[in-house]
N, C-alpha and C. Protein backbone atom coordinates (compact mmCIF):
# COMPACT_ATOMS: atom_id res chain seq x y z
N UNK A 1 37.59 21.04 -15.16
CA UNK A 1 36.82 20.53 -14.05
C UNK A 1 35.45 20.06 -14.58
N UNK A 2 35.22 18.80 -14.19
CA UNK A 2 33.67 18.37 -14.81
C UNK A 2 32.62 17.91 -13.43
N UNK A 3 31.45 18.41 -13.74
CA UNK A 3 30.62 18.15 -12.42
C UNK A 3 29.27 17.20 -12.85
N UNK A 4 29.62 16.31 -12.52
CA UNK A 4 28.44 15.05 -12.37
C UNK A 4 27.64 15.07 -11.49
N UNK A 5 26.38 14.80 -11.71
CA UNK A 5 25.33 14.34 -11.00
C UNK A 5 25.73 13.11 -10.05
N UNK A 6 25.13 12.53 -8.83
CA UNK A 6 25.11 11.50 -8.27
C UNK A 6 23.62 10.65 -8.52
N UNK A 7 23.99 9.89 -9.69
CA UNK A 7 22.91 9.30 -9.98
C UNK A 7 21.86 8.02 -8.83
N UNK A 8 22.68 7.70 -7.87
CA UNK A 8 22.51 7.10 -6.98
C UNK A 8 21.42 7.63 -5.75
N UNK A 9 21.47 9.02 -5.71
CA UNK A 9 20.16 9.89 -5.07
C UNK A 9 18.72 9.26 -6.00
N UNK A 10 18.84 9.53 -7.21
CA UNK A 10 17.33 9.16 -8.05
C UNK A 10 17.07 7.79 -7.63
N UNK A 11 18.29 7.19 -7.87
CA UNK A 11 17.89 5.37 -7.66
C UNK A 11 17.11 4.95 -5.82
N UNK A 12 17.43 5.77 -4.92
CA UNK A 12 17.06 5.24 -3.79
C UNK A 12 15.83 6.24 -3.61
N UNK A 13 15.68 7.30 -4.32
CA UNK A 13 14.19 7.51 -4.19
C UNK A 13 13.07 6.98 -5.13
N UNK A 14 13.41 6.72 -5.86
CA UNK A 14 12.86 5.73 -7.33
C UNK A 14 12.04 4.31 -6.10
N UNK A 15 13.49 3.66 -5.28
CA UNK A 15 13.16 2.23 -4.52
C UNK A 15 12.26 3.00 -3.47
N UNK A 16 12.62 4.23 -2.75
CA UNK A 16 11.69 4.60 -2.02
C UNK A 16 10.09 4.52 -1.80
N UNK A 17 10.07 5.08 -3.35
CA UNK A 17 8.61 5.80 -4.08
C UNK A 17 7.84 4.25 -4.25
N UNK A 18 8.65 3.29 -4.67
CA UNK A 18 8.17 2.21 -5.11
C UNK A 18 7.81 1.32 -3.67
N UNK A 19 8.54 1.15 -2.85
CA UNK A 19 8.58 0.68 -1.70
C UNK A 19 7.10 1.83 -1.02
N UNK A 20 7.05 2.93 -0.66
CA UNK A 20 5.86 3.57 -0.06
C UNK A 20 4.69 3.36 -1.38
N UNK A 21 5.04 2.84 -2.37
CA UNK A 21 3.65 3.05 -2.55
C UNK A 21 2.88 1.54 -2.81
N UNK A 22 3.88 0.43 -2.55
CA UNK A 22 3.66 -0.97 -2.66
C UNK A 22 3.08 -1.00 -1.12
N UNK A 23 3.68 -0.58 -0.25
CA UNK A 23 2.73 -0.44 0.98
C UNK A 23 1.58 0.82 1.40
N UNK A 24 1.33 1.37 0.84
CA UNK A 24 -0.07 1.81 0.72
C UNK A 24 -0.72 1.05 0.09
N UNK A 25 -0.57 0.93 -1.44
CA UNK A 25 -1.50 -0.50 -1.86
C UNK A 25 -1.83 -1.49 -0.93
N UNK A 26 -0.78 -1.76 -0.41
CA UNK A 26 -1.08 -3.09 0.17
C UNK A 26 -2.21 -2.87 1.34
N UNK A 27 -2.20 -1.61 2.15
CA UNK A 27 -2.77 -1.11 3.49
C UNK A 27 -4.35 -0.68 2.90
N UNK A 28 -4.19 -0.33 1.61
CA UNK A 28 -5.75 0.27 1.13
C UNK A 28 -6.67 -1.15 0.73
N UNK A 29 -5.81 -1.61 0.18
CA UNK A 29 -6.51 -2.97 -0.12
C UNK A 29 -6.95 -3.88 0.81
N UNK A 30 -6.19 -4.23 1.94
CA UNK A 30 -6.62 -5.08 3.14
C UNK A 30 -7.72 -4.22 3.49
N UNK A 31 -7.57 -2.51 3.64
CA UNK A 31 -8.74 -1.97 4.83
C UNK A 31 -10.21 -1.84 3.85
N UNK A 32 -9.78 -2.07 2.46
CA UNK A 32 -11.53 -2.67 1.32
C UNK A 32 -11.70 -3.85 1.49
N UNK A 33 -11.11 -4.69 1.72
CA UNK A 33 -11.33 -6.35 1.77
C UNK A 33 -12.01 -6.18 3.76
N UNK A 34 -11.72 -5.90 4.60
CA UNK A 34 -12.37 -5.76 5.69
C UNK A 34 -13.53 -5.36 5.37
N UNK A 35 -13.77 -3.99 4.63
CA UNK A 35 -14.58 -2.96 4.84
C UNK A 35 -15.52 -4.24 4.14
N UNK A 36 -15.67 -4.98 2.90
CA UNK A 36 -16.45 -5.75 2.06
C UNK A 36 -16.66 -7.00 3.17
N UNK A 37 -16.00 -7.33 3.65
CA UNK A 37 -16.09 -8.66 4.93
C UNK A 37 -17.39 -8.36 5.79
N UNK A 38 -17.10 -6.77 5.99
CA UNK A 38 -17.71 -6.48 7.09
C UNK A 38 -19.45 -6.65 6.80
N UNK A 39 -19.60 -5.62 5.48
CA UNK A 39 -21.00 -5.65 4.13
C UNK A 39 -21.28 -7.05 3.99
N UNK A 40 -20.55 -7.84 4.05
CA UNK A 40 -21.16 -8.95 3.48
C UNK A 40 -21.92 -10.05 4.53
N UNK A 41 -21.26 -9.92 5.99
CA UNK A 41 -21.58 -10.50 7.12
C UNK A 41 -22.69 -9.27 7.99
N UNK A 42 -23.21 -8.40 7.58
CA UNK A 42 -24.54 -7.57 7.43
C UNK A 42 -25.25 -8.23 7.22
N UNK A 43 -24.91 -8.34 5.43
CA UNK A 43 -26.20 -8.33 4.85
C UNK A 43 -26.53 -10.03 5.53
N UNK A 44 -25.77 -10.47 5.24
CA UNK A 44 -26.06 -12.21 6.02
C UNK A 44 -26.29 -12.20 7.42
N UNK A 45 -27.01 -11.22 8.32
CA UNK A 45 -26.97 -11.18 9.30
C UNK A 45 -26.16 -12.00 10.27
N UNK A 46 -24.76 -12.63 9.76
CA UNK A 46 -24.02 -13.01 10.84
C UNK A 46 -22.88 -12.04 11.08
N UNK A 47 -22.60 -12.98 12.48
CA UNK A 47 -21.47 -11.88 13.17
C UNK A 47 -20.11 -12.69 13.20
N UNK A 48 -19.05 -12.56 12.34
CA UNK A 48 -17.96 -13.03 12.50
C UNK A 48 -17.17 -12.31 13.83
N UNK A 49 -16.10 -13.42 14.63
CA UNK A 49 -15.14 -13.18 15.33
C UNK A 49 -13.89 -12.61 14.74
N UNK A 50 -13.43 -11.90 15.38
CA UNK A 50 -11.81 -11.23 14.34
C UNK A 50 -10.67 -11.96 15.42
């Protein structure tokens, strides 16, 4: 009797891990690019519309 692993568990948490962390990047980066939008229309005392 021989007992194998199901290598197919690693592979969809592997795409998982990669997939959650391509969207955190993506969510941290838009909410610094606001956060710098926001600093920069300060210091220029204007007021952008969103």
């Amino acid at each position: 009797m021989r007992e194998a692993l199901d290598q197919w568990a690693f592979v969809w948490a592997g795409y998982a891990i990669g997939i959650a962390g391509t969207a955190a990047m993506i969510a941290w980066s838009w909410l610094s690019m606001r956060r710098a939008e926001r600093r920069r229309d300060k210091a220029r005392g204007t007021v952008r519309e969103r």
